[in-house]
Every structure is written in C-alpha cells, then in structure tokens.
Protein backbone atom coordinates (compact mmCIF):
# COMPACT_ATOMS: atom_id res chain seq x y z
CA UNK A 1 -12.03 -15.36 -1.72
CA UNK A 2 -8.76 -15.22 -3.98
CA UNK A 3 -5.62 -14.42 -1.60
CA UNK A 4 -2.76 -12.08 -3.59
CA UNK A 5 0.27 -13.62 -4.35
CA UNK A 6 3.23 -11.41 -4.86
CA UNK A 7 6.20 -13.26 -6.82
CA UNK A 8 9.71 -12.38 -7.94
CA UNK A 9 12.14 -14.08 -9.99
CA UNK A 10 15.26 -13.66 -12.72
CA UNK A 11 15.17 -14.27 -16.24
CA UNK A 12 17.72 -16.65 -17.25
CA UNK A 13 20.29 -15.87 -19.93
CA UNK A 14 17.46 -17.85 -22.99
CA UNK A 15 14.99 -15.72 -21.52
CA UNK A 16 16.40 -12.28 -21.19
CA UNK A 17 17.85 -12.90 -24.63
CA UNK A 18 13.48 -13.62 -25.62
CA UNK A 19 12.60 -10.63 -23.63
CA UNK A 20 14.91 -7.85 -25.24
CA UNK A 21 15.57 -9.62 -28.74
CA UNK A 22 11.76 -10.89 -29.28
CA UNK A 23 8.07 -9.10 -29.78
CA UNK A 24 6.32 -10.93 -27.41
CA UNK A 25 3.74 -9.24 -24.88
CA UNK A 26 4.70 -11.05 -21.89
CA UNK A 27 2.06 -9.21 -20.14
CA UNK A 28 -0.73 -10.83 -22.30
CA UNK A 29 0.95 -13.97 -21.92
CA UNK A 30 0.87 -13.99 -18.32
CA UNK A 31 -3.08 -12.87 -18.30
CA UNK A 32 -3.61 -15.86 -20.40
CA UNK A 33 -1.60 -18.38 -18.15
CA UNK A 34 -3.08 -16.69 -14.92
CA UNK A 35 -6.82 -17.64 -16.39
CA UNK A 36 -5.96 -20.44 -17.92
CA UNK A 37 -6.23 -21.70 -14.02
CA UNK A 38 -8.67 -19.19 -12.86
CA UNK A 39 -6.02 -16.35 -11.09
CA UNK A 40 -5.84 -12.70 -12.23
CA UNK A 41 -2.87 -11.03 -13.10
CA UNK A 42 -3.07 -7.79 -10.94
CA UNK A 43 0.59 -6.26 -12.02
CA UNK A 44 3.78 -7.36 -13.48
CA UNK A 45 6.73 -5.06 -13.85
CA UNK A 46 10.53 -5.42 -15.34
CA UNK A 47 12.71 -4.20 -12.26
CA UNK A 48 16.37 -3.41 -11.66
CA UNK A 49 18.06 -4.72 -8.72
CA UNK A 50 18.07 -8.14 -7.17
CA UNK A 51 15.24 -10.16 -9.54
CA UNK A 52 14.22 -9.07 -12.73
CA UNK A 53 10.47 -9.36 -12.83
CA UNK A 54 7.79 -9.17 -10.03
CA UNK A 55 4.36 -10.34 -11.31
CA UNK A 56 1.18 -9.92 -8.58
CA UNK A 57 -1.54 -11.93 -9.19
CA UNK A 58 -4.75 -13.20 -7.24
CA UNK A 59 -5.37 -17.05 -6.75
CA UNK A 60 -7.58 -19.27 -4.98
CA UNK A 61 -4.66 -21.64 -3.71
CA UNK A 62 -0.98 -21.22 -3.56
CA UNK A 63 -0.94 -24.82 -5.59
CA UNK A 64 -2.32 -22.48 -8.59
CA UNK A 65 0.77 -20.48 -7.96
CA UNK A 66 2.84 -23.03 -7.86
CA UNK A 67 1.60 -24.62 -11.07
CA UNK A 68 2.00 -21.52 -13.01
CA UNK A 69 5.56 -21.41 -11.32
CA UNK A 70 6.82 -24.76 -12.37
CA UNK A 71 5.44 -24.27 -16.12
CA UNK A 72 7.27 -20.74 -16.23
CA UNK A 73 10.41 -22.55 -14.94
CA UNK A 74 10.24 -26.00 -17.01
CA UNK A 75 10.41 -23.28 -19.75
CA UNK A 76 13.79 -22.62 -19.36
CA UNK A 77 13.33 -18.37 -19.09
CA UNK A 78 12.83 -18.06 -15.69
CA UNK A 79 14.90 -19.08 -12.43
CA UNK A 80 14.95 -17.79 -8.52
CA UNK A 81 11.10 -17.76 -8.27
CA UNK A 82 10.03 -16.45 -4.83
CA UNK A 83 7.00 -16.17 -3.74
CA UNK A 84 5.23 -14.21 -0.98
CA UNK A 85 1.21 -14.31 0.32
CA UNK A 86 -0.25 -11.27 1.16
CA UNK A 87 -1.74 -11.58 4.87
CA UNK A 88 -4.34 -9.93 6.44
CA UNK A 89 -3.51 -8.27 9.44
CA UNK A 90 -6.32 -8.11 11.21
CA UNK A 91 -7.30 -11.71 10.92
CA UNK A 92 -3.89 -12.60 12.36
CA UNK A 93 -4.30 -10.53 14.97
CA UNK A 94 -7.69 -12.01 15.88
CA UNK A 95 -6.12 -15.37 15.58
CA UNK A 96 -3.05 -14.35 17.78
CA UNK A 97 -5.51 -13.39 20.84
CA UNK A 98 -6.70 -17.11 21.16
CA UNK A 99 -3.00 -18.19 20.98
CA UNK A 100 -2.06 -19.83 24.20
CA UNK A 101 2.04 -20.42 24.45
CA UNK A 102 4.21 -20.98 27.17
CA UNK A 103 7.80 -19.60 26.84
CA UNK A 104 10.36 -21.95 28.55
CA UNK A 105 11.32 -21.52 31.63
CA UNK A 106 15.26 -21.82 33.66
C-alpha cells in the first residue's frame, strides 16, 4: 500500500524565472517523474505565502520521495523542500495502546 506524501518547497530565482517566462506543463512533468519511479501525482498547486508549490503524491517508500526530491533540487529550480507523511490515525492509536513508558520520577 502506497503512503501519501505531502511536500512543499520554493522555486528559486532560475526557476520562477522558467515557471512564469517558459511554456512548460510542470504538471505533466511531475506525472512523468512521479511514474518514472512508480508514485502518483495526486495534486500540485502554485501557492502564495511561505513556499511556492505544494505537490501531493502517493509512494511506496519515502526513499522514492526523496529521489524525486534530490533530482528536482540538483536542477537548480527548486530549494526549501519539506516533506510531510500522511499518518493514519487509527493505526497509531492501536500502536499507542501497547506502548509501555515510564515517565521519570523526583
């Protein structure tokens, strides 16, 4: 089962500079890099505010991720990457009632 990966980043000055001054369908590009590794491109959306792009995308391992990461950012057009796992609640909470911890005492 894939796990959803949820990543946000800035474009750096060559690739803003690509993104408003070129023709490229960044969108398609992405869907092509996602399967050349076998992850999905759910979303992706320009955004204003703190990062410029947030991409969601489904994966088998957050090493996929972080392939597609480091080839975005050898490129030179993207910087600040961050990225965030989605998380199932339910299956931490399952996990958190066989937890046994000890909080330390005066």
């Amino acid at each position: 089962q894939m796990s959803r990966y949820i990543t946000l980043g800035i474009y750096t000055n060559q690739g803003a500079a690509g993104l408003v001054d070129g023709d490229s369908d960044r969108r398609a590009a992405m869907e092509a890099a996602h399967s050349s590794v076998g992850a999905k491109l759910v979303d992706y959306y320009i955004t204003r505010g703190q990062y410029d792009f947030c991409v969601i995308a489904d994966a088998d391992s957050f090493e996929v991720m972080a392939a597609l990461h480091l080839k975005a950012k050898g490129s030179g057009a993207v910087d600040n990457l961050v990225t965030l796992e989605s998380v199932d609640i339910e299956a931490v909470r399952s996990a958190a009632k066989n937890v046994q911890f000890t909080p330390p005492s005066a």
